[in-house]
N, C-alpha and C. Protein backbone atom coordinates (compact mmCIF):
# COMPACT_ATOMS: atom_id res chain seq x y z
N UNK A 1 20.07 15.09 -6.40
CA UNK A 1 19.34 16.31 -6.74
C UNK A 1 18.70 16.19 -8.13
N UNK A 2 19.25 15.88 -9.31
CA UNK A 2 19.44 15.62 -10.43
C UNK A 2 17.82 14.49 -10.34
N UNK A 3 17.75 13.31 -9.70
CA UNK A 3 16.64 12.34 -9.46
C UNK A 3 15.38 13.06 -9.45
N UNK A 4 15.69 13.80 -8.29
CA UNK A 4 14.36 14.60 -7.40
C UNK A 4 14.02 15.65 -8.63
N UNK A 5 14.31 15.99 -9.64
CA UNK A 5 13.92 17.32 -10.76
C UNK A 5 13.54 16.43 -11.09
N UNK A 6 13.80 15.41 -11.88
CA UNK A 6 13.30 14.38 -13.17
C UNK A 6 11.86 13.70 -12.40
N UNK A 7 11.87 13.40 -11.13
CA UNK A 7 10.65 12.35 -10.71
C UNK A 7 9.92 14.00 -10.85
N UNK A 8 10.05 14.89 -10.15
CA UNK A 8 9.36 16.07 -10.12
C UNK A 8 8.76 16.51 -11.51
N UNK A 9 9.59 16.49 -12.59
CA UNK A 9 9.20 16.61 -14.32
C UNK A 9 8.06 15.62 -14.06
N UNK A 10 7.91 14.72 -13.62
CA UNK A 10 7.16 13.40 -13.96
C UNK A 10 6.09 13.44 -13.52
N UNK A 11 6.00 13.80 -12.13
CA UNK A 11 4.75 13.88 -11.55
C UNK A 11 3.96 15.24 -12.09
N UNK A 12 4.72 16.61 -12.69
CA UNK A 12 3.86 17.43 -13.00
C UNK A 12 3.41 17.02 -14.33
N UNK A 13 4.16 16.38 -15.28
CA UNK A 13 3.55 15.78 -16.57
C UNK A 13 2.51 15.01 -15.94
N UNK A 14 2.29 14.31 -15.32
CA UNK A 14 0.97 12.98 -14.83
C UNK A 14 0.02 14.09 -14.55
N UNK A 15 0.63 15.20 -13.44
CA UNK A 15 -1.12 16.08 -13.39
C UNK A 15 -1.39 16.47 -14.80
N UNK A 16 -0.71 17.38 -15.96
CA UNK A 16 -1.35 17.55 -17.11
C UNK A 16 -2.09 17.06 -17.88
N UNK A 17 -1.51 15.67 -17.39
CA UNK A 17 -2.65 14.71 -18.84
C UNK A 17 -4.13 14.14 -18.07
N UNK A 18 -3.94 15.06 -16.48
CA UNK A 18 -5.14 14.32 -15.38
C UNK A 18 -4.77 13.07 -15.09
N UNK A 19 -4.06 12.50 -15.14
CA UNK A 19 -3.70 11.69 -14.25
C UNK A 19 -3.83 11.32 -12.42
N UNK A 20 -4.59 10.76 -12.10
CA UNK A 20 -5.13 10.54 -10.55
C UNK A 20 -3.69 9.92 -9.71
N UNK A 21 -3.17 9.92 -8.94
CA UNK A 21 -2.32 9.45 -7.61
C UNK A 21 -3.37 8.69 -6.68
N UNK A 22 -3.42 7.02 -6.69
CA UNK A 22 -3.82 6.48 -5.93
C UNK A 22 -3.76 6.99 -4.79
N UNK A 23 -4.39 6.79 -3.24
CA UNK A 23 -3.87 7.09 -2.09
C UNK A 23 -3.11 5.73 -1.29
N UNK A 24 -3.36 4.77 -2.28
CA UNK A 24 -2.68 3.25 -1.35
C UNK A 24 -2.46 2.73 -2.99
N UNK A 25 -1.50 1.48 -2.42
CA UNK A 25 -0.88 0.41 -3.50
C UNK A 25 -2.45 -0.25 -4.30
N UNK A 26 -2.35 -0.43 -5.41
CA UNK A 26 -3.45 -1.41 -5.69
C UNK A 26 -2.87 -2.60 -5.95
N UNK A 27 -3.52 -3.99 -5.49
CA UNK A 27 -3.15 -4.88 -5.32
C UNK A 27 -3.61 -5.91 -6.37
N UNK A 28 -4.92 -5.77 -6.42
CA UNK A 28 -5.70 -6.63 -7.77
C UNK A 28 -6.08 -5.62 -8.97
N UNK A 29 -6.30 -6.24 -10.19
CA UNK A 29 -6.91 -5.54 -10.88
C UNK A 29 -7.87 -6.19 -11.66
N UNK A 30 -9.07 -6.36 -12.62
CA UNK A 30 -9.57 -7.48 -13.22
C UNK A 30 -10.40 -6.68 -14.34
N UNK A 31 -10.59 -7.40 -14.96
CA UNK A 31 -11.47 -6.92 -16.59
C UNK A 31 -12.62 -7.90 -16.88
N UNK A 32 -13.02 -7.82 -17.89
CA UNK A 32 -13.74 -8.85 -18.31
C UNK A 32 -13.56 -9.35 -20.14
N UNK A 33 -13.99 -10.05 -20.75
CA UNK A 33 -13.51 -10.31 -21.78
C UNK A 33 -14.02 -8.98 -23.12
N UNK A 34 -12.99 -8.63 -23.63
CA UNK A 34 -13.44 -7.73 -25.00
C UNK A 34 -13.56 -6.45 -24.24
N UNK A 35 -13.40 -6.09 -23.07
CA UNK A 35 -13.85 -4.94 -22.06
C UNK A 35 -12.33 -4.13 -22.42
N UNK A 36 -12.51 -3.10 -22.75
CA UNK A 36 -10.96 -2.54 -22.96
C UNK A 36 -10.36 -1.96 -21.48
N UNK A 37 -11.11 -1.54 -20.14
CA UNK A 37 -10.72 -1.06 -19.19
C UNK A 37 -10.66 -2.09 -18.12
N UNK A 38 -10.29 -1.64 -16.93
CA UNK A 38 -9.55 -2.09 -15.83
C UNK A 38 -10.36 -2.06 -14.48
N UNK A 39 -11.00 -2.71 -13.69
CA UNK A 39 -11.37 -2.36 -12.31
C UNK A 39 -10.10 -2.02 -11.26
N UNK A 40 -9.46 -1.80 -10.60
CA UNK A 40 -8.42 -1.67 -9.74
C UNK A 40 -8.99 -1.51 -8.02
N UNK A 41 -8.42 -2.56 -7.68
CA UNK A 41 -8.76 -2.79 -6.06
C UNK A 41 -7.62 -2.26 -5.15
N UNK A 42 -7.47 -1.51 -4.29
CA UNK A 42 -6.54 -2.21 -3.58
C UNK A 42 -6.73 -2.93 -2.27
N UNK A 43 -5.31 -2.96 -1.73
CA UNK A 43 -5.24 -4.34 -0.57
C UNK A 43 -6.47 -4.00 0.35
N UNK A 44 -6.02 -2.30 1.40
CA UNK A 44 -7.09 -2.29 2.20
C UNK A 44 -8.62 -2.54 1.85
N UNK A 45 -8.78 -1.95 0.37
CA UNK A 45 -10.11 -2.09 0.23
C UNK A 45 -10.83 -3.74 0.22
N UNK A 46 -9.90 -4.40 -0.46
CA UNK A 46 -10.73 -5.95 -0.07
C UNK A 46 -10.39 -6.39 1.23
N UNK A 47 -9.16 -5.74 1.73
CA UNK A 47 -9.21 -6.18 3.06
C UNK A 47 -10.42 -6.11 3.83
N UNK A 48 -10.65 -4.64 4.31
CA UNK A 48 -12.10 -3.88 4.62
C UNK A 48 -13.34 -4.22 4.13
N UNK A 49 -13.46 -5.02 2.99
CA UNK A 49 -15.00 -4.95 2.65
C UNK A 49 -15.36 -6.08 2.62
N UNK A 50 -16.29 -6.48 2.97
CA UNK A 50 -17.30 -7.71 3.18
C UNK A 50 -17.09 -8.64 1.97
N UNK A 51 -17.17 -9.92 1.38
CA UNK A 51 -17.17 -10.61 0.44
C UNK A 51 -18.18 -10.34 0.06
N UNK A 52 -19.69 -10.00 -0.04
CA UNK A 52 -21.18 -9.98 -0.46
C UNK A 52 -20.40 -8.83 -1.32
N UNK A 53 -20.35 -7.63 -0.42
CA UNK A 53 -20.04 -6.40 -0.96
C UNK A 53 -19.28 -6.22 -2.54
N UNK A 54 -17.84 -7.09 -2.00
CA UNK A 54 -17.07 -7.22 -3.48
C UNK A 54 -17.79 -8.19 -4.43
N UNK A 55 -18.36 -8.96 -4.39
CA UNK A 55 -19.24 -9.83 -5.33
C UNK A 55 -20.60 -8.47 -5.82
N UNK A 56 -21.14 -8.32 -5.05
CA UNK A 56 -22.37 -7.14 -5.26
C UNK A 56 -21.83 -5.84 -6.46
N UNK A 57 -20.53 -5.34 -6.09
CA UNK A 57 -19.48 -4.41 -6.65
C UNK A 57 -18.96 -5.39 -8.11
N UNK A 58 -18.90 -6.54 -8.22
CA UNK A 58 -18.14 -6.85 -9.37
C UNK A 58 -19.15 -7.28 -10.19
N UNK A 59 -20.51 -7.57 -9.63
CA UNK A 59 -21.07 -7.48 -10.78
C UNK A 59 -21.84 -6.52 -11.10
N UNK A 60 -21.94 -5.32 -10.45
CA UNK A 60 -22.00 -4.24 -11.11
C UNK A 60 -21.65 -3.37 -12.05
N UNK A 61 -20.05 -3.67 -11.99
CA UNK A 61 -19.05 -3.74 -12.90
C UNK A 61 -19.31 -4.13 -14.20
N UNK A 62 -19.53 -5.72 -13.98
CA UNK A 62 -19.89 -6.30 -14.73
C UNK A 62 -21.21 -6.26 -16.26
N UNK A 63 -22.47 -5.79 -14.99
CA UNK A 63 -23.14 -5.33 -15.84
C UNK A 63 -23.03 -4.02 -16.47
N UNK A 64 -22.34 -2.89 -16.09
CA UNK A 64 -21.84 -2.11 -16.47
C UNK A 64 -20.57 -2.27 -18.28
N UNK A 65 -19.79 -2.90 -17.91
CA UNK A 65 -19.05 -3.69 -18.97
C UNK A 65 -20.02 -4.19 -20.02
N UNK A 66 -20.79 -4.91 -19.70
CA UNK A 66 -21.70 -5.50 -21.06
C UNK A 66 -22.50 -4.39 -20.90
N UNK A 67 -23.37 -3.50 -20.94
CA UNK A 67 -23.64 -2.83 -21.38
C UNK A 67 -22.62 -1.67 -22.50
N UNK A 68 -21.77 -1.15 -22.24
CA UNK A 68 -20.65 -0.74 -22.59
C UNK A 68 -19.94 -1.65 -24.40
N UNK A 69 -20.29 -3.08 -24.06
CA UNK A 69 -20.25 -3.11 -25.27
C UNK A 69 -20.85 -4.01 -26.18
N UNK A 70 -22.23 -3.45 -25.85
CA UNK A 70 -23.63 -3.40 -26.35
C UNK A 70 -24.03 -2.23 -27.23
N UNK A 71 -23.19 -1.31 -26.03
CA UNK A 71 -23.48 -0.27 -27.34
C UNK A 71 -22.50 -0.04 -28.18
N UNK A 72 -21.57 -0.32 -28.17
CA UNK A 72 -20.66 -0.25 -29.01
C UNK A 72 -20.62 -1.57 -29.93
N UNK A 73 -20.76 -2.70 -29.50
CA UNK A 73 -21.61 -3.45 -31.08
C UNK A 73 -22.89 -2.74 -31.62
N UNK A 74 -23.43 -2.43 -31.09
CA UNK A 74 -25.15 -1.80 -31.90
C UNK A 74 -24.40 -0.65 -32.84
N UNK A 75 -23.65 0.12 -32.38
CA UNK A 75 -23.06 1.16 -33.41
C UNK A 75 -22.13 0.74 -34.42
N UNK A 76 -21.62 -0.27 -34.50
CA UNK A 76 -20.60 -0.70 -35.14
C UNK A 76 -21.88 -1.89 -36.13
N UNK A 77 -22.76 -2.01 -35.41
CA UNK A 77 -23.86 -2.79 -37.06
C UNK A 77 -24.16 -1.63 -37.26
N UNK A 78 -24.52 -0.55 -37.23
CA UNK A 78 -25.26 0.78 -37.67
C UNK A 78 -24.13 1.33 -38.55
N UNK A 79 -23.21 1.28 -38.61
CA UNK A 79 -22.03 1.61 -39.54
C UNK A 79 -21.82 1.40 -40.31
């Protein structure tokens, strides 16, 4: 009983701070260099999706990431 209050404390602290609840396990995760955040895959989804697709998706990512810190070097010479 004692378990079930404390995981319960836990999960309502995770909604406060917005915290998301995956709907499945994630299985991979990947970054890129100097990138401070995380892509997160999970299983079904690379299961399910085409190889073009996840290549098409990671470097979107990708260019997304260098842009990201492009601007954050350009502001950091402006400083």
């Amino acid at each position: 009983m004692e378990v079930r209050k404390v995981e319960k404390e836990k999960e309502e602290w995770l909604k406060t701070i917005g915290a998301k609840e995956f709907p499945e396990p994630i299985k991979w995760v990947y970054s890129f260099p100097e990138y401070e955040g995380t892509f997160n895959l999970s299983e079904r989804y690379v299961k399910e999706t085409p190889l073009d697709e996840l290549k098409d998706q990671y470097m979107q990512n990708k260019a997304y990431a260098d842009e990201l810190l492009k601007l954050k070097k350009d502001r950091e010479t402006v400083v």
